[in-house]
C-alpha atoms as a PDB file:
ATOM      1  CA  UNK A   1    -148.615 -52.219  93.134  1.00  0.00           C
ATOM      2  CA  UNK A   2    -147.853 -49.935  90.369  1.00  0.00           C
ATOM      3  CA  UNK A   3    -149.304 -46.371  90.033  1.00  0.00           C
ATOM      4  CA  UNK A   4    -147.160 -45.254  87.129  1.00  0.00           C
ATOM      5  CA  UNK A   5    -144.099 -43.775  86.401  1.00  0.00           C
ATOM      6  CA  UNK A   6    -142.212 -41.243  89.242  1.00  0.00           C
ATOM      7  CA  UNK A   7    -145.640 -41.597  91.784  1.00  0.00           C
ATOM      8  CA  UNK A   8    -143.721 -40.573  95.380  1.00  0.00           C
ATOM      9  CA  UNK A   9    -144.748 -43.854  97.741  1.00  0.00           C
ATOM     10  CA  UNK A  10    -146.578 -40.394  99.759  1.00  0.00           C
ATOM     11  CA  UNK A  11    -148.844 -41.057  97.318  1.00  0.00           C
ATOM     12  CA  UNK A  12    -149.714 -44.545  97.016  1.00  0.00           C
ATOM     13  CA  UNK A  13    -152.594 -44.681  99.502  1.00  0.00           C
ATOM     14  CA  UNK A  14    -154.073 -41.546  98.023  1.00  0.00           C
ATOM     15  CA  UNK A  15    -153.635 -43.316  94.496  1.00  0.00           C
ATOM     16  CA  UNK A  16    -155.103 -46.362  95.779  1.00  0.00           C
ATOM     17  CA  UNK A  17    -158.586 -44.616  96.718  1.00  0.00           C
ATOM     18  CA  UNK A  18    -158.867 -43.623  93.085  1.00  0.00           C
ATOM     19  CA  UNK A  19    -157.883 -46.745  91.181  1.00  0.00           C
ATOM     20  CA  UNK A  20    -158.355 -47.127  88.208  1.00  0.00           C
ATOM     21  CA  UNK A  21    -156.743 -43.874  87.254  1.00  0.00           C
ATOM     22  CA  UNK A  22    -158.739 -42.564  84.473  1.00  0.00           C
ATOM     23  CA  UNK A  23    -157.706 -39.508  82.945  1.00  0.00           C
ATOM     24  CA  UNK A  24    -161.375 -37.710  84.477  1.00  0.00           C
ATOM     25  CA  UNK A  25    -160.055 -38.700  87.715  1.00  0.00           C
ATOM     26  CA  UNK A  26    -157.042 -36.203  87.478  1.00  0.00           C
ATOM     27  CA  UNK A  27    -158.751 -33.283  88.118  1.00  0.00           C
ATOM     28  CA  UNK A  28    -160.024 -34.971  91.220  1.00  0.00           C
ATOM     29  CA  UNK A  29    -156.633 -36.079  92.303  1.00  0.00           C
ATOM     30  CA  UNK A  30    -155.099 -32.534  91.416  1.00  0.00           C
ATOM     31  CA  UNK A  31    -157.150 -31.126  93.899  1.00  0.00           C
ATOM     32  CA  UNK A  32    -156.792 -33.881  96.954  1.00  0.00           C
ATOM     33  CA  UNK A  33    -152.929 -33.510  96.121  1.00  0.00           C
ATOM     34  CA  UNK A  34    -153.596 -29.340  96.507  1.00  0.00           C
ATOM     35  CA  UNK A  35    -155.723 -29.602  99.360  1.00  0.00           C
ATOM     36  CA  UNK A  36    -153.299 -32.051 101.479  1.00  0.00           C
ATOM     37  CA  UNK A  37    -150.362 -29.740 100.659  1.00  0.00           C
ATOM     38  CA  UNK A  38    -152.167 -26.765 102.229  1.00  0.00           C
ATOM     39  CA  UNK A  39    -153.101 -29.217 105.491  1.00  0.00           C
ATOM     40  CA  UNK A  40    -149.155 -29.868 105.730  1.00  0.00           C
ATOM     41  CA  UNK A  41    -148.125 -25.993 105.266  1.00  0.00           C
ATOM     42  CA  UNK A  42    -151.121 -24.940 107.703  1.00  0.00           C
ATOM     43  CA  UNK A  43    -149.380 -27.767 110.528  1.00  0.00           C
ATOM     44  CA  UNK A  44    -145.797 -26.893 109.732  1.00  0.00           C
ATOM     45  CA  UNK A  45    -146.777 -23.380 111.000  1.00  0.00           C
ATOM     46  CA  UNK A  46    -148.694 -24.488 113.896  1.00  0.00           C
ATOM     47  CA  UNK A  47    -145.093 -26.406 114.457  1.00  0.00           C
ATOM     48  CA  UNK A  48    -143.424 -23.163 113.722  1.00  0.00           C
ATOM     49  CA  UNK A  49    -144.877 -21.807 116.106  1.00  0.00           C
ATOM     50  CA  UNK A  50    -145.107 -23.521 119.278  1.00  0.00           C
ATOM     51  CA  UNK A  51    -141.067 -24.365 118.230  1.00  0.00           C
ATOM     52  CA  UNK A  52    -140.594 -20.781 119.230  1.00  0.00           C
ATOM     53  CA  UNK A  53    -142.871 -20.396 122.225  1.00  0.00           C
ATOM     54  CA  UNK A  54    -140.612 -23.471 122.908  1.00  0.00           C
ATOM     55  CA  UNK A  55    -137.484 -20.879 122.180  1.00  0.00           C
ATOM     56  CA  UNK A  56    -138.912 -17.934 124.498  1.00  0.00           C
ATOM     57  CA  UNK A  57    -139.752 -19.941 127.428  1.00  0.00           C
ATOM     58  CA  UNK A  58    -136.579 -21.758 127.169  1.00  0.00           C
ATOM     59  CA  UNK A  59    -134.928 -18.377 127.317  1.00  0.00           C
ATOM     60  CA  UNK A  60    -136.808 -16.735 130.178  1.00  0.00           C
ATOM     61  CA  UNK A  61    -136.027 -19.966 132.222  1.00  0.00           C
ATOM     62  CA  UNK A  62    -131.978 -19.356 130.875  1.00  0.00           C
ATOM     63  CA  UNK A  63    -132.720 -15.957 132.771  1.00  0.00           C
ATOM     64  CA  UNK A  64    -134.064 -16.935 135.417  1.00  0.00           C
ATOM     65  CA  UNK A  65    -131.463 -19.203 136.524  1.00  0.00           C
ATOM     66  CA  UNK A  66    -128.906 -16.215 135.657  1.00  0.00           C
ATOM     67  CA  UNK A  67    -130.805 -14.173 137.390  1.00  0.00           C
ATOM     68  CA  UNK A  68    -130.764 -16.456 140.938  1.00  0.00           C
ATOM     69  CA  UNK A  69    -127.140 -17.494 140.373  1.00  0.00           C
ATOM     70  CA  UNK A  70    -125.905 -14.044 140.567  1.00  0.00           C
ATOM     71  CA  UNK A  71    -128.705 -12.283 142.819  1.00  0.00           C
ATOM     72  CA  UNK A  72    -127.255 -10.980 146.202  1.00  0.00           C
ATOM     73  CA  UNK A  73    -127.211 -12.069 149.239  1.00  0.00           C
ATOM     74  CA  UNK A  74    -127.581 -10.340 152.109  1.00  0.00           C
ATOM     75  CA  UNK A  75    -123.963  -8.998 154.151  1.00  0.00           C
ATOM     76  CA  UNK A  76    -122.484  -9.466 150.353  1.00  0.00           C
ATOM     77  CA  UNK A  77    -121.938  -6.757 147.706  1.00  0.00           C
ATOM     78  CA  UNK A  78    -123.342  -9.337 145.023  1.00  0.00           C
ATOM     79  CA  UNK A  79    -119.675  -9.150 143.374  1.00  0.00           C
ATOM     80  CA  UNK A  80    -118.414 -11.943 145.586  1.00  0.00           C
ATOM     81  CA  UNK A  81    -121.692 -13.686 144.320  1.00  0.00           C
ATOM     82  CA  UNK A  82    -120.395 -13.471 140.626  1.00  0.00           C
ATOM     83  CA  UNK A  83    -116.595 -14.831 141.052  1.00  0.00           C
END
């Protein structure tokens, strides 16, 4: 199915709810086209974001594990621990 010249396949299934393209259907599909891109910027931030509560916790548990590996134990000087 053709949509016209340079239409991203993205597009095709929004395309296809307003077939036949007539040119007082652009303003229409200007604004579906605007309002998806903000949904997509709006999620990539959610993903932003829980990508680097992702990061922090990933680093508190790369602590932690530092932390036990080289804790000291009792009758030691914690050095011995660490060698």
């Amino acid at each position: 199915m053709d949509h016209g010249p340079d239409i991203p396949p993205v597009l095709h299934g929004v395309l296809v709810t307003l077939r036949p393209a007539a040119p007082d259907d652009l303003p229409a599909l200007l604004d579906i086209l605007d309002e998806r891109a903000a949904q997509i910027d709006e999620r990539i931030a959610q993903l932003v974001a829980l990508k680097k509560e992702i990061r922090e916790y990933q680093q508190r548990l790369r602590n932690k594990v530092l932390q036990d590996a080289t804790q000291e134990e009792p009758g030691t000087t914690g050095k011995e621990m660490r060698t």
